[in-house]
N, C-alpha and C. Protein backbone atom coordinates (compact mmCIF):
# COMPACT_ATOMS: atom_id res chain seq x y z
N UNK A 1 91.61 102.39 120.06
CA UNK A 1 92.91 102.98 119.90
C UNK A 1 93.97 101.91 120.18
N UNK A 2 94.61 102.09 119.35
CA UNK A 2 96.10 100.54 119.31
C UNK A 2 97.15 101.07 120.38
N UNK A 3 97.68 100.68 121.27
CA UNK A 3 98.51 100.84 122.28
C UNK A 3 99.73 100.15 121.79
N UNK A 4 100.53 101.41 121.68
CA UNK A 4 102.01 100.81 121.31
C UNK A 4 102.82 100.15 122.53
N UNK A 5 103.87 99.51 122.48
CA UNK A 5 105.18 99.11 123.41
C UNK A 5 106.57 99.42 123.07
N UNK A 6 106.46 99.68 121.74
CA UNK A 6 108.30 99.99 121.49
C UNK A 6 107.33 100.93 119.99
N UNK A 7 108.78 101.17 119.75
CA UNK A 7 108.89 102.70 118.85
C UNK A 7 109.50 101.77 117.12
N UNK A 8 109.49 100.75 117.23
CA UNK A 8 109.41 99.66 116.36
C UNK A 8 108.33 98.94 115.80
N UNK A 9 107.37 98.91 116.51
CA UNK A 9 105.67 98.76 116.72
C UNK A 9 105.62 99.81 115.92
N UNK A 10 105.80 101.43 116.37
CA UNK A 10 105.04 102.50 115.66
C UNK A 10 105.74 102.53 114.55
N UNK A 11 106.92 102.15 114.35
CA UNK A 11 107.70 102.93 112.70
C UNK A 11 106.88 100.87 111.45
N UNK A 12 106.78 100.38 112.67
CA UNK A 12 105.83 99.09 111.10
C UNK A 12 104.81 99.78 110.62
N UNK A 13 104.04 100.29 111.50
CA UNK A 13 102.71 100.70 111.57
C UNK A 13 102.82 101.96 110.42
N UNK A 14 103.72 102.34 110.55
CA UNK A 14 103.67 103.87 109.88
C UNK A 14 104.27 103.61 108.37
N UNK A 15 104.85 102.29 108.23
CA UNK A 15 105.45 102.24 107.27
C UNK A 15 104.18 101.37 106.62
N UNK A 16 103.77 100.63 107.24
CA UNK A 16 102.44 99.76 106.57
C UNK A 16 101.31 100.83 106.04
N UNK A 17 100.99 102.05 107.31
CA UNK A 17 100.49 102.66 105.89
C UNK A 17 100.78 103.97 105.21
N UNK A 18 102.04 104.19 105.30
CA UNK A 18 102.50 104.83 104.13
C UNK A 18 102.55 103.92 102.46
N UNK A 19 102.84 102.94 102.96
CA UNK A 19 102.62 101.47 101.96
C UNK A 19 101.28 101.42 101.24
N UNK A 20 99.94 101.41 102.13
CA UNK A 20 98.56 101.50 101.91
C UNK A 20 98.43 102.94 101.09
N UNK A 21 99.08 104.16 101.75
CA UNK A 21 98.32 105.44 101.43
C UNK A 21 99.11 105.09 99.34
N UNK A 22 100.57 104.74 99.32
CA UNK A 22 101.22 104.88 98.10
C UNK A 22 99.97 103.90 96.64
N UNK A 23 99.65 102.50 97.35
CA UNK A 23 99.02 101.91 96.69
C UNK A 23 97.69 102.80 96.27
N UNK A 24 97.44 103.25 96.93
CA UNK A 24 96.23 104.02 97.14
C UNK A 24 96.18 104.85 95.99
N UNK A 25 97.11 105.77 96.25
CA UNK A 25 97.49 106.96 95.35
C UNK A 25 97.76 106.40 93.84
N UNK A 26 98.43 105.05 93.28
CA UNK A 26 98.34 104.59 92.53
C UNK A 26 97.33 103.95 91.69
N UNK A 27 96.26 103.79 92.64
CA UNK A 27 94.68 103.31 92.16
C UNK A 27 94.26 104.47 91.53
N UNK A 28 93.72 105.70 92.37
CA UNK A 28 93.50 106.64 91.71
C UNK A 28 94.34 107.41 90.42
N UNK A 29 95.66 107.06 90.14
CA UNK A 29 96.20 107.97 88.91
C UNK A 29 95.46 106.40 87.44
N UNK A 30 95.29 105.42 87.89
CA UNK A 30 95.15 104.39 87.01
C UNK A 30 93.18 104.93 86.86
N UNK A 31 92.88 105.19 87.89
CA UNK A 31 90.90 105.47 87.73
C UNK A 31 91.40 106.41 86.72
N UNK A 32 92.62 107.63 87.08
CA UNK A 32 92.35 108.74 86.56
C UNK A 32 92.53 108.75 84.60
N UNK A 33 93.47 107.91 84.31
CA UNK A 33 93.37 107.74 83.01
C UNK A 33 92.69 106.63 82.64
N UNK A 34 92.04 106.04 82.92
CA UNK A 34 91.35 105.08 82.40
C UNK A 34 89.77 106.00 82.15
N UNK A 35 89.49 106.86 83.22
CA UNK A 35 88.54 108.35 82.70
C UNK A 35 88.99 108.61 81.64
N UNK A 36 90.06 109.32 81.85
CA UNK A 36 90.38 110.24 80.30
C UNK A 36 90.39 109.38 78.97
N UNK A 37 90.46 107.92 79.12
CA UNK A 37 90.75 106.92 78.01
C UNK A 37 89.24 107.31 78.01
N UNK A 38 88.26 106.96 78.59
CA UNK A 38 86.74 106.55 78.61
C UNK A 38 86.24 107.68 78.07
N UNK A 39 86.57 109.11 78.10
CA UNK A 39 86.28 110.61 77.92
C UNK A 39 86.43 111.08 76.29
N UNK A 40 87.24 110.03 75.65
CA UNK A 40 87.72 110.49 74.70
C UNK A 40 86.60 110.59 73.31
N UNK A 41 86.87 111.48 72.36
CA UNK A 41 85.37 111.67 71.22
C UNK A 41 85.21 110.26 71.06
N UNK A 42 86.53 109.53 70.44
CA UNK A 42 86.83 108.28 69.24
C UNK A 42 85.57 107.17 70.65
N UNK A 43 85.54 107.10 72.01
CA UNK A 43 85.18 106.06 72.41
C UNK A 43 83.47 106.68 72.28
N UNK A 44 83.18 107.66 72.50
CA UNK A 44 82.13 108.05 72.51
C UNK A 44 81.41 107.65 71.19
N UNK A 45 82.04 107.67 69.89
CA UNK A 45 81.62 107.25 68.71
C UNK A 45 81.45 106.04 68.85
N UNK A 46 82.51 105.03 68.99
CA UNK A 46 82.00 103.08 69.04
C UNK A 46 80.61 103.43 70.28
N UNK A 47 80.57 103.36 71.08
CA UNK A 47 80.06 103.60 71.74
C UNK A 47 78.23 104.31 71.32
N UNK A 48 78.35 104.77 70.44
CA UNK A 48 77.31 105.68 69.95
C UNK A 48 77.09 104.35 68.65
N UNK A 49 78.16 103.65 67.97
CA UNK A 49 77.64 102.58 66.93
C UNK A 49 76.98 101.63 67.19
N UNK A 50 77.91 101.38 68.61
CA UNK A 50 77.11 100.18 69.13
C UNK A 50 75.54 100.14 69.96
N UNK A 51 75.80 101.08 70.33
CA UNK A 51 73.75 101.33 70.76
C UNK A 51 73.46 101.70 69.88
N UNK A 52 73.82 102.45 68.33
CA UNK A 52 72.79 102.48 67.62
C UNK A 52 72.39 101.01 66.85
N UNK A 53 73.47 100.60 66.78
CA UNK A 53 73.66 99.16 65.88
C UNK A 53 72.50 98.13 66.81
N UNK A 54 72.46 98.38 68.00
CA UNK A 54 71.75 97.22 69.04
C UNK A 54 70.01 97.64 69.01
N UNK A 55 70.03 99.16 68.88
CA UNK A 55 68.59 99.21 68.47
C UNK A 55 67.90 99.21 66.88
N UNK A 56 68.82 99.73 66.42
CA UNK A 56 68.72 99.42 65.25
C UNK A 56 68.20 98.32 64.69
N UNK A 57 68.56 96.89 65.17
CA UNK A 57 68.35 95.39 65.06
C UNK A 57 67.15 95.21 65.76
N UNK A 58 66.80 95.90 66.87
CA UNK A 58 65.67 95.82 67.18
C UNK A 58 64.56 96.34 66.60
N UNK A 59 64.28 97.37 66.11
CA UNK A 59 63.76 98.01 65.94
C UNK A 59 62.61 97.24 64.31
N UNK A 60 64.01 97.08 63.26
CA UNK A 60 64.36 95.91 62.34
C UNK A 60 62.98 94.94 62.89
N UNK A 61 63.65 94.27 63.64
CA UNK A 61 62.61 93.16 64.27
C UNK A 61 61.28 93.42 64.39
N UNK A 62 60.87 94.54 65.44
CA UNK A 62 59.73 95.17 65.57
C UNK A 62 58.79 95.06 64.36
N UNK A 63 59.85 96.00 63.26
CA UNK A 63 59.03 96.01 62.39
C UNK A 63 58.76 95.04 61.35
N UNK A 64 59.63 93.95 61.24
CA UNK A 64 58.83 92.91 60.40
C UNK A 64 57.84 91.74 61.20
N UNK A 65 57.78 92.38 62.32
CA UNK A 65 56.62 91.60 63.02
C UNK A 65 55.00 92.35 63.15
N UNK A 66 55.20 93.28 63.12
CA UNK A 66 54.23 93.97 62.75
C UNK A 66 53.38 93.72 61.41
């Protein structure tokens, strides 16, 4: 437990993390749409091209080695 001496000590302290809690709160609204960006059909589709496109090529391969 931090032991204060003046009431100047406690208002840094309180302002440092009201400072921390604001940054804070700003991380999470940036997680929060960068979800909803990530959530969206259109990313789910590239997303769905590109693993199909990556096995696809494999697969390709497989079979002219066979």
């Amino acid at each position: 437990m931090k032991i204060y001496h003046s009431f100047e000590q406690i208002d840094k302290d309180l302002q440092r993390l009201k400072l921390q809690r604001d940054i804070a709160l700003e991380e999470i609204k940036g997680v929060k749409y960068q979800l909803q960006n990530d959530l969206q059909p259109a990313n789910w589709i590239s997303t769905l091209a590109s693993a199909v496109k990556k096995y696809g090529i494999l697969y390709l391969i497989r079979r002219l080695f066979k």
